[in-house]
PDB file of N, CA and C in Angstrom:
ATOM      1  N   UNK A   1       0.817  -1.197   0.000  1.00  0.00           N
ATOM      2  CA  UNK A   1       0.000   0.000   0.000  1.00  0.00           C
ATOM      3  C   UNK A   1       0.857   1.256   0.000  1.00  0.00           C
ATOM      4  N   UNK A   2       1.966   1.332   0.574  1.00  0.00           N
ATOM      5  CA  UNK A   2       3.128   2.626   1.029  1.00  0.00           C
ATOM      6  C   UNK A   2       4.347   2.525  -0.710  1.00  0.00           C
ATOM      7  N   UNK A   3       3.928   1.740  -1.369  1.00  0.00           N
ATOM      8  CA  UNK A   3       4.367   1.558  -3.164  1.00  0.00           C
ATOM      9  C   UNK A   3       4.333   2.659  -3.939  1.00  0.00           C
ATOM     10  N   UNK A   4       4.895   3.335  -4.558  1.00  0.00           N
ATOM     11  CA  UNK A   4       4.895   4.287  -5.667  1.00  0.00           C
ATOM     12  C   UNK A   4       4.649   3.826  -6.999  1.00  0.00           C
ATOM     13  N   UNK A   5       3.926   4.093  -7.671  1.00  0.00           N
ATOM     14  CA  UNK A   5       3.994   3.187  -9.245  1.00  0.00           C
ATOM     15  C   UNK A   5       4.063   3.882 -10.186  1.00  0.00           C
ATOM     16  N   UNK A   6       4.737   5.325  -9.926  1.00  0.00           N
ATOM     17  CA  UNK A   6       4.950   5.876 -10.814  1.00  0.00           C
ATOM     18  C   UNK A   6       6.136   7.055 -10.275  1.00  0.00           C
ATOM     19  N   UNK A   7       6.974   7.298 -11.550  1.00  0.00           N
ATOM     20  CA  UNK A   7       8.280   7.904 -11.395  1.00  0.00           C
ATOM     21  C   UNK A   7       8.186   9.178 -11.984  1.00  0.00           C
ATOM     22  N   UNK A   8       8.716  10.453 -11.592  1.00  0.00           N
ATOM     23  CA  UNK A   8       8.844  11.888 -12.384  1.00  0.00           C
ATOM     24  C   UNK A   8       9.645  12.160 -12.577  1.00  0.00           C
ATOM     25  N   UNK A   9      10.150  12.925 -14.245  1.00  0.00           N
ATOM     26  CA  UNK A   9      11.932  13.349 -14.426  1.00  0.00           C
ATOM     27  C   UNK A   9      11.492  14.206 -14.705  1.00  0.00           C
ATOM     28  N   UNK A  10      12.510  15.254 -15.253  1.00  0.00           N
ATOM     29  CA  UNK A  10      12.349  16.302 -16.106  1.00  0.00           C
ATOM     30  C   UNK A  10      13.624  16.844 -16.101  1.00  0.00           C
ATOM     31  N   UNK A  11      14.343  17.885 -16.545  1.00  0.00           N
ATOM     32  CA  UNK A  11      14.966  18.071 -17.868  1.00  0.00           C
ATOM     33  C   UNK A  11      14.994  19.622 -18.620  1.00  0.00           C
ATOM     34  N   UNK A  12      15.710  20.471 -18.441  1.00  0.00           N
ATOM     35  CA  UNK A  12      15.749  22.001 -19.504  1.00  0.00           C
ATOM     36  C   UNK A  12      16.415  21.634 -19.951  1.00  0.00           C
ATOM     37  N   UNK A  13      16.514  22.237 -21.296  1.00  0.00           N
ATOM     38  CA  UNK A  13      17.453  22.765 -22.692  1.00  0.00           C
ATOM     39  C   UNK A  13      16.858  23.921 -23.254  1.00  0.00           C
ATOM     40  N   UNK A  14      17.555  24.754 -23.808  1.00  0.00           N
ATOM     41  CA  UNK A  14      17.683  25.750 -24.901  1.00  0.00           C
ATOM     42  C   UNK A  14      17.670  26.183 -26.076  1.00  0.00           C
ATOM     43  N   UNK A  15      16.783  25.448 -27.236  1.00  0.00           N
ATOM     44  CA  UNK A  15      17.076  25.611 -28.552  1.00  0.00           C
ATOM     45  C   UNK A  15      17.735  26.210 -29.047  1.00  0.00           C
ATOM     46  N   UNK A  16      19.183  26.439 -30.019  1.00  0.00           N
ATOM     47  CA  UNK A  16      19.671  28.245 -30.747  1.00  0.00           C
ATOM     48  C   UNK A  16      18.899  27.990 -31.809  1.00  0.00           C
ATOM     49  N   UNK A  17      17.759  26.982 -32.474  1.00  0.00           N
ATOM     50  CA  UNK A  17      17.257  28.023 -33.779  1.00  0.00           C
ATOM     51  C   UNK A  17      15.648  27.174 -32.753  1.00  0.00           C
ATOM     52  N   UNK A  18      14.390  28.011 -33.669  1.00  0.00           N
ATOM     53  CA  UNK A  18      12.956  27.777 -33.437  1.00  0.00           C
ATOM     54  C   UNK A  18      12.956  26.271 -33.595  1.00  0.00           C
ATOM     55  N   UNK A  19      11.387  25.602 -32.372  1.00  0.00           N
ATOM     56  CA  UNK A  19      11.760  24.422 -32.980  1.00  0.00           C
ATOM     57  C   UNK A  19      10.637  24.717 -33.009  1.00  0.00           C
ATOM     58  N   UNK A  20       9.913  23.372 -34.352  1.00  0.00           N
ATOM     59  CA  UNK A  20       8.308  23.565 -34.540  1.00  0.00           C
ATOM     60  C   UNK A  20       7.856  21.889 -34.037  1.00  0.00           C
ATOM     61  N   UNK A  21       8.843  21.317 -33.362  1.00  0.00           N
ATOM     62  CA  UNK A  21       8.055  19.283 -33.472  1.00  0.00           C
ATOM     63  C   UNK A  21       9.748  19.037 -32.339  1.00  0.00           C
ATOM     64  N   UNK A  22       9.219  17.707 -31.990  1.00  0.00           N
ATOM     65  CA  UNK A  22      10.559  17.352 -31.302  1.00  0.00           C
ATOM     66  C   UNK A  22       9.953  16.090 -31.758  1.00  0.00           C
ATOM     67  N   UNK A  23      11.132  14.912 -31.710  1.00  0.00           N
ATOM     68  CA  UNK A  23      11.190  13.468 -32.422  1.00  0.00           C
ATOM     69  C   UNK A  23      11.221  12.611 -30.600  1.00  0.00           C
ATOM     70  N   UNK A  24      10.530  11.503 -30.436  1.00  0.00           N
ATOM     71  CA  UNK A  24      11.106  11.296 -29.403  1.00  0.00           C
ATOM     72  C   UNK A  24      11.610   9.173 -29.539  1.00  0.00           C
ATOM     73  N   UNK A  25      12.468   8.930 -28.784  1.00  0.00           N
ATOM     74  CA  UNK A  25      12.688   7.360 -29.043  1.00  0.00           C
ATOM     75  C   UNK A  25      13.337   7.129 -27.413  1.00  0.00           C
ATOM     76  N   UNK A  26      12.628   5.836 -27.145  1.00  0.00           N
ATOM     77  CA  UNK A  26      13.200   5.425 -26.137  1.00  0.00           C
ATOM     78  C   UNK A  26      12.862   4.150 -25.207  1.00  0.00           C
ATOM     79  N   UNK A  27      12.733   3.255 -23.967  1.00  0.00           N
ATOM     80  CA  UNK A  27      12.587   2.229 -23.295  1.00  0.00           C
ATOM     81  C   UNK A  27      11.799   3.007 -22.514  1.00  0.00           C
ATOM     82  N   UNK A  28      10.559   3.069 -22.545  1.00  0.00           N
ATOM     83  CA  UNK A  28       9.572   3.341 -21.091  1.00  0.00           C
ATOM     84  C   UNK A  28       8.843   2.013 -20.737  1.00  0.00           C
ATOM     85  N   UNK A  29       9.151   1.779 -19.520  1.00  0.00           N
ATOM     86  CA  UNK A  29       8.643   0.224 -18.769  1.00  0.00           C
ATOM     87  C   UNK A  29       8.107   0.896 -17.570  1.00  0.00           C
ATOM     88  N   UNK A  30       6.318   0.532 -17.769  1.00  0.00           N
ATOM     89  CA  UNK A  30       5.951  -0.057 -18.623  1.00  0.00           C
ATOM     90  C   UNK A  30       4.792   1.259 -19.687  1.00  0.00           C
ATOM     91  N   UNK A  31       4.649   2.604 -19.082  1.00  0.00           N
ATOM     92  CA  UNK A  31       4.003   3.305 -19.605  1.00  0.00           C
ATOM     93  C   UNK A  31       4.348   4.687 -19.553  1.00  0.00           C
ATOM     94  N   UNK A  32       4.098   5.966 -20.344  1.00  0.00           N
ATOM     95  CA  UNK A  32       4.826   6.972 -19.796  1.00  0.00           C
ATOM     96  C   UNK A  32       4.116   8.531 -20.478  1.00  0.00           C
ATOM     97  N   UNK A  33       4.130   9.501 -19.890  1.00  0.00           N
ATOM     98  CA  UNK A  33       3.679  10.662 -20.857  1.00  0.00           C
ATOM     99  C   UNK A  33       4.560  11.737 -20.631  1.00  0.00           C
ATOM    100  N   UNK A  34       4.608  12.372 -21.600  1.00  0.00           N
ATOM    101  CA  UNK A  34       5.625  13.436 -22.024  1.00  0.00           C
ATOM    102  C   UNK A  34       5.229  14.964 -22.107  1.00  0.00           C
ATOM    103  N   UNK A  35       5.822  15.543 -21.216  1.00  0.00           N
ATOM    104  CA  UNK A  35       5.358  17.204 -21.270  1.00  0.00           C
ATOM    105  C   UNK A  35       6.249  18.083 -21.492  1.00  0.00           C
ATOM    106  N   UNK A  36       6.016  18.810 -22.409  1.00  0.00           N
ATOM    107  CA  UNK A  36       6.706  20.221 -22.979  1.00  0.00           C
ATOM    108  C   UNK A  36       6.112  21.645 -22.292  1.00  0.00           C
ATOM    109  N   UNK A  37       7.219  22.009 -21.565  1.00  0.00           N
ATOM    110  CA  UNK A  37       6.427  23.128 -20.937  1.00  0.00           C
ATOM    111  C   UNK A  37       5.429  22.998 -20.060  1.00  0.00           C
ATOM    112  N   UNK A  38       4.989  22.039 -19.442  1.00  0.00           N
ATOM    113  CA  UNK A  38       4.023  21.963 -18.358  1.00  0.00           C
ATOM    114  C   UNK A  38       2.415  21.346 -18.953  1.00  0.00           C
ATOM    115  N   UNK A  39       2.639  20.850 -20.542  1.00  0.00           N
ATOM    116  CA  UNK A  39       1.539  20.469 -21.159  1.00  0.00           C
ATOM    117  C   UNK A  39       1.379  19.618 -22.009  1.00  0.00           C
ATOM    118  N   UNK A  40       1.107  18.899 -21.660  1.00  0.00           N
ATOM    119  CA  UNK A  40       0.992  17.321 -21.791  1.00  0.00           C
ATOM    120  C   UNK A  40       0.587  17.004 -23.384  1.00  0.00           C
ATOM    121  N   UNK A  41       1.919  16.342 -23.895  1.00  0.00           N
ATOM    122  CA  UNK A  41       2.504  16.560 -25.612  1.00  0.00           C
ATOM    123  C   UNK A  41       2.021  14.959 -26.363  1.00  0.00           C
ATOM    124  N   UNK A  42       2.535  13.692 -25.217  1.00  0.00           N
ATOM    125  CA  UNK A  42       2.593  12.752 -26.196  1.00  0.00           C
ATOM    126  C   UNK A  42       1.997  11.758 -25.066  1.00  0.00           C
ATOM    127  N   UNK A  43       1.950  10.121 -25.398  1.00  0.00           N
ATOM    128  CA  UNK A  43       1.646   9.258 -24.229  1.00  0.00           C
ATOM    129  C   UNK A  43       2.026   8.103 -24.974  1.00  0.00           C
ATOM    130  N   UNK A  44       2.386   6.817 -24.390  1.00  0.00           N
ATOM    131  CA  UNK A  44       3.017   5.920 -24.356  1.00  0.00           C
ATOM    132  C   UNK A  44       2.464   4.382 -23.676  1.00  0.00           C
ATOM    133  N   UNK A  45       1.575   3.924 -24.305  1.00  0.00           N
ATOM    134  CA  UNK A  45       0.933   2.392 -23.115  1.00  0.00           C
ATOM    135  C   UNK A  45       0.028   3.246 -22.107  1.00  0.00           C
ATOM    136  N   UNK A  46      -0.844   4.008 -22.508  1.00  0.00           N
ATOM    137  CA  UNK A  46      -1.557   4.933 -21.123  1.00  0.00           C
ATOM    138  C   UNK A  46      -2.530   5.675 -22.044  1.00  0.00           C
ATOM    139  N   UNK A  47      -3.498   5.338 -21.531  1.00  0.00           N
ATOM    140  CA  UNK A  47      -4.612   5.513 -22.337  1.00  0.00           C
ATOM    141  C   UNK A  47      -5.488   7.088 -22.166  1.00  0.00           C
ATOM    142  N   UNK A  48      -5.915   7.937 -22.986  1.00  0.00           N
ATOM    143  CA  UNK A  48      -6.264   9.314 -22.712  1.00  0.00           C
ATOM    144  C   UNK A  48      -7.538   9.521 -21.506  1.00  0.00           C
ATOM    145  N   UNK A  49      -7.853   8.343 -21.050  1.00  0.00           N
ATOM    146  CA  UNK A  49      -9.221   8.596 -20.177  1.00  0.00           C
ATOM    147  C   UNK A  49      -7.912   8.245 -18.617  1.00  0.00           C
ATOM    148  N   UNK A  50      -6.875   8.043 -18.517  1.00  0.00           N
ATOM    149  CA  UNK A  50      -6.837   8.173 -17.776  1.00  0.00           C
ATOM    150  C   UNK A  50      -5.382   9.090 -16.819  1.00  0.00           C
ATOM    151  N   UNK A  51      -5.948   9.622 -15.630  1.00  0.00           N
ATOM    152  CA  UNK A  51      -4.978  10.855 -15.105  1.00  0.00           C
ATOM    153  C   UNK A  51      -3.932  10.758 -14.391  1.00  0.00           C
ATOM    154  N   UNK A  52      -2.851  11.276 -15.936  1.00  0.00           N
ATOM    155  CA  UNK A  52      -1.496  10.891 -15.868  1.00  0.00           C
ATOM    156  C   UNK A  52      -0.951  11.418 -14.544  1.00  0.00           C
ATOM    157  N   UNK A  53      -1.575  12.579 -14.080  1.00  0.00           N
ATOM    158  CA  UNK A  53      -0.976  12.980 -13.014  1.00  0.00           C
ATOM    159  C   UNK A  53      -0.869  12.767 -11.481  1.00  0.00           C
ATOM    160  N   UNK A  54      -1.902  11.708 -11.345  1.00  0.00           N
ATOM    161  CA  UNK A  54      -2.120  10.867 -10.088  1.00  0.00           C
ATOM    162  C   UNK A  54      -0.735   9.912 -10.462  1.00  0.00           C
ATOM    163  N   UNK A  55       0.124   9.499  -8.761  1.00  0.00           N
ATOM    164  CA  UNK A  55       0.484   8.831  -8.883  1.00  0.00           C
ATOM    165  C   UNK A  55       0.571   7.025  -8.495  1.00  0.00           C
ATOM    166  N   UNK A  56      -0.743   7.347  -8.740  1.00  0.00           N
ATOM    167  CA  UNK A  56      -0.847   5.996  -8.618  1.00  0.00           C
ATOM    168  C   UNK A  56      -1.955   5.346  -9.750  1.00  0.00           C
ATOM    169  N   UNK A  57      -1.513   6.056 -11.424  1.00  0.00           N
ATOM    170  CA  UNK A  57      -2.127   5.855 -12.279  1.00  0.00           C
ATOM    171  C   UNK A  57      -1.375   4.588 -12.834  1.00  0.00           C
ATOM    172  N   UNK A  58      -2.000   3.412 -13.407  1.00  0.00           N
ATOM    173  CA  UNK A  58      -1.116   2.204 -14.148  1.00  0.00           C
ATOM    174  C   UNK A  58      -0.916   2.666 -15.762  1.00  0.00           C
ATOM    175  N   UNK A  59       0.148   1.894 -16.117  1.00  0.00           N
ATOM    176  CA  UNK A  59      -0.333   1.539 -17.139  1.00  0.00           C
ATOM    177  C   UNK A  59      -0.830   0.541 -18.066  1.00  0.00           C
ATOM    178  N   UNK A  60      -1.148   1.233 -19.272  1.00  0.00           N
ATOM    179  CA  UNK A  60      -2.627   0.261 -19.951  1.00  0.00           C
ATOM    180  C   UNK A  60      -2.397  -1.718 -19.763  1.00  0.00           C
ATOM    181  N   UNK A  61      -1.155  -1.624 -19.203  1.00  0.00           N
ATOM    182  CA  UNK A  61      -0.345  -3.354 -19.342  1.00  0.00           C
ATOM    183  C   UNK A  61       0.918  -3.205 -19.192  1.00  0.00           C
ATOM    184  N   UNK A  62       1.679  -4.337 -19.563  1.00  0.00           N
ATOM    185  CA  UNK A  62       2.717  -4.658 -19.580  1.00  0.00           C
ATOM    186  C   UNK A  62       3.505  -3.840 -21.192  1.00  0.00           C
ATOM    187  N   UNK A  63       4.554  -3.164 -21.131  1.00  0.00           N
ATOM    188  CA  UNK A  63       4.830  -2.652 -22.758  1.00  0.00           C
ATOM    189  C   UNK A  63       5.081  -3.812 -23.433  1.00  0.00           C
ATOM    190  N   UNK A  64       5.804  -4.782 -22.843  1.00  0.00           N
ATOM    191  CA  UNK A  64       6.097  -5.937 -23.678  1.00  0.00           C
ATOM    192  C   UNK A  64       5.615  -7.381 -22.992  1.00  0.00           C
ATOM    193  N   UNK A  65       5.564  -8.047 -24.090  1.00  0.00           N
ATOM    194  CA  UNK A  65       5.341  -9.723 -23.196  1.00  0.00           C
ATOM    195  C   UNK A  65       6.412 -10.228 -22.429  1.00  0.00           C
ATOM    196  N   UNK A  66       5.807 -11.154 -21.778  1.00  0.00           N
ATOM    197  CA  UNK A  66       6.542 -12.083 -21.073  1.00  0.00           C
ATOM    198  C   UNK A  66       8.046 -12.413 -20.944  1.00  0.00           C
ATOM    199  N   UNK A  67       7.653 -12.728 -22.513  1.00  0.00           N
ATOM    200  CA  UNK A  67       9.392 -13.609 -23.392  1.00  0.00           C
ATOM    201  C   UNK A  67       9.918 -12.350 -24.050  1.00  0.00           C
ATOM    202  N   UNK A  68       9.825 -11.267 -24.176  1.00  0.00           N
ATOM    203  CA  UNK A  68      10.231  -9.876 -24.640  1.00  0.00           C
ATOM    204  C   UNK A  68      11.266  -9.111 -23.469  1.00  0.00           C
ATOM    205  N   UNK A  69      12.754  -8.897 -24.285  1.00  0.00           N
ATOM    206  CA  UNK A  69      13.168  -8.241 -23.449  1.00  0.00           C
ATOM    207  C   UNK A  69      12.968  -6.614 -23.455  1.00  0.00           C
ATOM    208  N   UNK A  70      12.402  -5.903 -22.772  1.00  0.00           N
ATOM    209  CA  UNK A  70      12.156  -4.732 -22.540  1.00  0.00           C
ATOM    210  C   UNK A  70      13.371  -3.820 -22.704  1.00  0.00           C
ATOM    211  N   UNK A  71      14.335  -4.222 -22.240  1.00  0.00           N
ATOM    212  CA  UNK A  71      15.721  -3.478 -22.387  1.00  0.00           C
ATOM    213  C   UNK A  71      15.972  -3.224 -23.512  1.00  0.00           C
ATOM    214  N   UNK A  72      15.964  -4.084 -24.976  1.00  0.00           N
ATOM    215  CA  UNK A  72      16.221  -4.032 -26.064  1.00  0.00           C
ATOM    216  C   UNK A  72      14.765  -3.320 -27.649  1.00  0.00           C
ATOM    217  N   UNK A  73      13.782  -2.690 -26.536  1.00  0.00           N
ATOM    218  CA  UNK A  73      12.689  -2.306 -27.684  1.00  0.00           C
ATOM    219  C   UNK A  73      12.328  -0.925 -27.605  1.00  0.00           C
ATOM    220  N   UNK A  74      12.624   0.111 -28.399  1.00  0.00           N
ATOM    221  CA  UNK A  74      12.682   1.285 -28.531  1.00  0.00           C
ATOM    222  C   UNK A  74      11.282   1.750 -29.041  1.00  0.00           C
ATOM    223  N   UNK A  75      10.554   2.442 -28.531  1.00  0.00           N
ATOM    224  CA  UNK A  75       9.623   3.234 -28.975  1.00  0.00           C
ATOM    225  C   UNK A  75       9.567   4.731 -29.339  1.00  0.00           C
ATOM    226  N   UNK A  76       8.741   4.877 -30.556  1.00  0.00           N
ATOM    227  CA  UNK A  76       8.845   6.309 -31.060  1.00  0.00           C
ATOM    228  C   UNK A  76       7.959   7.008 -30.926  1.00  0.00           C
ATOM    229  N   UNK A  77       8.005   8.624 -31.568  1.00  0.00           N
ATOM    230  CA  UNK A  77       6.759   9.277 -31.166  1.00  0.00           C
ATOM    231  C   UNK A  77       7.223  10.472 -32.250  1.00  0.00           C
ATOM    232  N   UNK A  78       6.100  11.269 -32.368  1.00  0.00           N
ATOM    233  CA  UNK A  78       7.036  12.567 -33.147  1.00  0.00           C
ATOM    234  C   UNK A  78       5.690  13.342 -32.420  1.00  0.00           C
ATOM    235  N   UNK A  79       6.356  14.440 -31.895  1.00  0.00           N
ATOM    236  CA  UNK A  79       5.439  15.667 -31.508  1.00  0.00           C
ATOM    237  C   UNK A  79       5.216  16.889 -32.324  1.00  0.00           C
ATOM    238  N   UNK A  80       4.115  17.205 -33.036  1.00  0.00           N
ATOM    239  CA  UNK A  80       4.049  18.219 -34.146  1.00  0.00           C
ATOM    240  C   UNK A  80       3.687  19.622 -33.420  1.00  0.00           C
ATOM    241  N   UNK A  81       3.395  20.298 -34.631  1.00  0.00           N
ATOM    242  CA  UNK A  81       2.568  21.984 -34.019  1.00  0.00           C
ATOM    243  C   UNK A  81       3.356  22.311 -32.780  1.00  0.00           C
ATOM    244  N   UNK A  82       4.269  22.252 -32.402  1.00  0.00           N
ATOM    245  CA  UNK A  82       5.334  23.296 -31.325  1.00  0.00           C
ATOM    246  C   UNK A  82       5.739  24.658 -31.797  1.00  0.00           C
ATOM    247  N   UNK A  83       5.775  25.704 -30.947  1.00  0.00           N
ATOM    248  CA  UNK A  83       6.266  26.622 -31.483  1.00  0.00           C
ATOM    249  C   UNK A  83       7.786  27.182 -29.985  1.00  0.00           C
ATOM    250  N   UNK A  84       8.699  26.953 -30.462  1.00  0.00           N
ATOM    251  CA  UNK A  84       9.917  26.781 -28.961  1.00  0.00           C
ATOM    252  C   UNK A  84      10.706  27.476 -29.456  1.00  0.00           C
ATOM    253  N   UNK A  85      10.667  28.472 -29.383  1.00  0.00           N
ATOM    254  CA  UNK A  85      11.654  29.874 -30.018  1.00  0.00           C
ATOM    255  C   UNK A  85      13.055  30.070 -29.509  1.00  0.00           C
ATOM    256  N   UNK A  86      14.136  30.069 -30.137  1.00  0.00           N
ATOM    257  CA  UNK A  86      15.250  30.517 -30.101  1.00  0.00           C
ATOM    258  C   UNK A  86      16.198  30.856 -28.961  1.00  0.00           C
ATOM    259  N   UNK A  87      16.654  30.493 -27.762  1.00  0.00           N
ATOM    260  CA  UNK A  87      17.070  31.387 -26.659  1.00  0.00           C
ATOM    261  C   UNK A  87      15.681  31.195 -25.440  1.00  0.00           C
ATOM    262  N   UNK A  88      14.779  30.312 -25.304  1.00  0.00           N
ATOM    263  CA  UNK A  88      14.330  30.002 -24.246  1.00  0.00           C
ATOM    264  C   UNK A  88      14.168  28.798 -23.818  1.00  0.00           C
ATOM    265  N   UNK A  89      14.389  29.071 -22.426  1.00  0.00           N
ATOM    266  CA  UNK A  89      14.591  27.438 -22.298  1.00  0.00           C
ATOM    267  C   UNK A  89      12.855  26.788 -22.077  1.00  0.00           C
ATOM    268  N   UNK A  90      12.999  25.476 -22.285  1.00  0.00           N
ATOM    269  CA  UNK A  90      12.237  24.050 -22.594  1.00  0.00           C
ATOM    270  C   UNK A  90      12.143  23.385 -21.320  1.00  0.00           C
ATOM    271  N   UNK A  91      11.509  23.179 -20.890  1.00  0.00           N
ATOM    272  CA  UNK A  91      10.901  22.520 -19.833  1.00  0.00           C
ATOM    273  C   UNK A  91      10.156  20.741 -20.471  1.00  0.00           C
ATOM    274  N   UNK A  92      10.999  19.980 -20.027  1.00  0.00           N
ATOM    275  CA  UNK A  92      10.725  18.747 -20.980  1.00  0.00           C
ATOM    276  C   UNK A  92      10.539  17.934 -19.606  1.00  0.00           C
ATOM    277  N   UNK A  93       9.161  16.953 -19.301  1.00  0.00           N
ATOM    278  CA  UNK A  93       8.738  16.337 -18.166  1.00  0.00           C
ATOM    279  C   UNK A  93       8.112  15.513 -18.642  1.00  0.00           C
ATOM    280  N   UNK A  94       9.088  13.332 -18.000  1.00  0.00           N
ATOM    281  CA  UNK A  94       8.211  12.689 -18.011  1.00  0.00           C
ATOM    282  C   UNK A  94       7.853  11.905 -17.127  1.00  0.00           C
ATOM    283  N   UNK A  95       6.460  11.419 -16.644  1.00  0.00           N
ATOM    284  CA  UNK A  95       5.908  10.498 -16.124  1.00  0.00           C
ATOM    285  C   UNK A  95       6.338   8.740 -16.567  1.00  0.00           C
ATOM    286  N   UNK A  96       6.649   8.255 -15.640  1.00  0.00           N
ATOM    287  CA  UNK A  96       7.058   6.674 -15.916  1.00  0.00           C
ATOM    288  C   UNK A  96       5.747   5.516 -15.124  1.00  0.00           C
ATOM    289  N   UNK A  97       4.923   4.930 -15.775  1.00  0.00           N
ATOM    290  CA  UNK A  97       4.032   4.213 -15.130  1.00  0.00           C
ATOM    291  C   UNK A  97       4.101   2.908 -14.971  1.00  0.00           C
ATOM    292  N   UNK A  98       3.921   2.590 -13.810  1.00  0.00           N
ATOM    293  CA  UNK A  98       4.149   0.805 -13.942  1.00  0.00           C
ATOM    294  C   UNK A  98       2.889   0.498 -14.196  1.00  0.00           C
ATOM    295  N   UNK A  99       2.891  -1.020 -15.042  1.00  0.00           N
ATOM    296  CA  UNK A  99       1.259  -1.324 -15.514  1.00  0.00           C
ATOM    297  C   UNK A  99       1.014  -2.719 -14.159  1.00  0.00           C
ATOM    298  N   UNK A 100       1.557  -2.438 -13.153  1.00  0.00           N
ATOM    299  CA  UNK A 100       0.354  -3.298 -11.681  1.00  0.00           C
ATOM    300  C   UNK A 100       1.243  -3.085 -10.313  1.00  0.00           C
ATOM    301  N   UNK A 101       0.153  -2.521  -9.168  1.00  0.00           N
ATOM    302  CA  UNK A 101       0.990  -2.968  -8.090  1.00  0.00           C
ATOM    303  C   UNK A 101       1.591  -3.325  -7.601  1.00  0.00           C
ATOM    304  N   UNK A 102       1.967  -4.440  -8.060  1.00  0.00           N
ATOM    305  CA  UNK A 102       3.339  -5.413  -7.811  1.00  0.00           C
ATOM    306  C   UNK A 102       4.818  -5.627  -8.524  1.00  0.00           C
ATOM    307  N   UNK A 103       4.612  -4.598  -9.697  1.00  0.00           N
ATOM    308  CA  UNK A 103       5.436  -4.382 -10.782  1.00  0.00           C
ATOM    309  C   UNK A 103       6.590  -3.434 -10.087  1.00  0.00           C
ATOM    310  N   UNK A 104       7.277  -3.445  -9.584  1.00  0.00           N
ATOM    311  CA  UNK A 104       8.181  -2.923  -8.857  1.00  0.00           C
ATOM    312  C   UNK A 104       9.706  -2.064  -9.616  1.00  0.00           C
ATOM    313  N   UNK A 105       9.794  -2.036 -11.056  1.00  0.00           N
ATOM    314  CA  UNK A 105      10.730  -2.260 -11.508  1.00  0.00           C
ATOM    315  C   UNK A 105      10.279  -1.306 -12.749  1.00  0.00           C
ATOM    316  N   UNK A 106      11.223  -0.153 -12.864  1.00  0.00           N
ATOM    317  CA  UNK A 106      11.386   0.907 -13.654  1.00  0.00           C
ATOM    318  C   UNK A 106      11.972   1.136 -14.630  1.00  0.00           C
ATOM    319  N   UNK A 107      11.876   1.495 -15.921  1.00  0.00           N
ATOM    320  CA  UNK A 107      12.903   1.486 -16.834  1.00  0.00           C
ATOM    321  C   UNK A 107      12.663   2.249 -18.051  1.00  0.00           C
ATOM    322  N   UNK A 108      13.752   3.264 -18.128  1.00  0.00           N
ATOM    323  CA  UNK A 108      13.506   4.785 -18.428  1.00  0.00           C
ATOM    324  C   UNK A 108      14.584   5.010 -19.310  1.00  0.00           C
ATOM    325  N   UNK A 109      14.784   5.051 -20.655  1.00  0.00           N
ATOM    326  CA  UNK A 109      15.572   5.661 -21.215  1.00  0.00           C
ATOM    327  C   UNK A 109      15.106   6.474 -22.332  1.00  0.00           C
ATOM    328  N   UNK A 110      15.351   7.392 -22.835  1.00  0.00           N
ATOM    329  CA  UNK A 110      14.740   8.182 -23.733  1.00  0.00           C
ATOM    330  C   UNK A 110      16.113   9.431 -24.612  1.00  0.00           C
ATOM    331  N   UNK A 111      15.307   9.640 -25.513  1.00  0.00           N
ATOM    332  CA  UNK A 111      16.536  10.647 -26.551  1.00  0.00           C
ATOM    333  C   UNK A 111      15.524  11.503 -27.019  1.00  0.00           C
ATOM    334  N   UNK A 112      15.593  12.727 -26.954  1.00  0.00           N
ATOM    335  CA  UNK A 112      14.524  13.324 -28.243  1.00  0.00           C
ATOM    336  C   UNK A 112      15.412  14.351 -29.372  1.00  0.00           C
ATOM    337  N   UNK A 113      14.868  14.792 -29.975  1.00  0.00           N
ATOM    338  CA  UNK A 113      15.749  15.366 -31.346  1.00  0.00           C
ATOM    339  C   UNK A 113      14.627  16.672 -31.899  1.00  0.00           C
ATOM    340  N   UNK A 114      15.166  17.744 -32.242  1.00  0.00           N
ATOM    341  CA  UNK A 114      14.488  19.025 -32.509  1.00  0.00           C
ATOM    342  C   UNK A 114      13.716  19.195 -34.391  1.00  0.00           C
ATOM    343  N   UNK A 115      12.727  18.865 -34.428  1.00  0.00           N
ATOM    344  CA  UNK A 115      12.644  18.926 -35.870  1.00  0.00           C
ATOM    345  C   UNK A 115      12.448  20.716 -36.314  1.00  0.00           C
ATOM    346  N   UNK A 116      13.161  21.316 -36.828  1.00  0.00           N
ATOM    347  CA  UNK A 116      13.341  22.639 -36.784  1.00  0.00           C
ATOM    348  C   UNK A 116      12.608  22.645 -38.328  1.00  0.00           C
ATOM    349  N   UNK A 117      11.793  24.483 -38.988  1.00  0.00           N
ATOM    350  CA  UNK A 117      10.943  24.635 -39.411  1.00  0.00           C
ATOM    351  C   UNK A 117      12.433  24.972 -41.308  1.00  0.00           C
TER     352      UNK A 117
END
């Protein structure tokens, strides 16, 4: 009952040219959502009815099966319509969800990349 099942990072950077999209790839075990600036951009195994910001939201399952190693499967995303101007910094925040109570075990790697206009 005293369990956390969900993890928070976050992250500034600085663009030097406008960005209009950011690319994102990475290992979220087992679910995860992504915020730019304080507003909630992309989602990952976590379904829109439910609130990413409780932490004790699951996610939708397991990302991978059983016989699947999780360590080795990269997921993508591309975030469009941004407007992240030149010389301010980026506020980049994500949520990590485990998909059950008993799932004890976190795993977080991620890269994102600036698609400029």
């Amino acid at each position: 009952a005293d369990r956390s099942f969900t993890a928070y990072l976050r992250a500034t950077f600085t663009p030097e040219q406008q960005v209009t999209g950011l690319g994102i790839e990475g290992i979220f075990d087992d679910g995860a959502v992504v915020y730019v600036n304080g507003k909630e951009v992309y989602r990952f195994n976590l379904s829109p009815d439910k609130d990413a910001a409780r932490w004790d939201t699951l996610a939708d399952g397991p990302a991978l099966g059983e016989d699947e190693p999780t360590s080795s499967t990269v997921q993508y995303g591309v975030i469009k319509g941004l407007d992240l101007p030149a010389g301010k910094p980026v506020h980049i925040a994500v949520s990590i969800h485990s998909s059950a109570a008993n799932n004890y075990d976190t795993l977080f790697s991620m890269r994102m990349y600036s698609l400029i206009p």
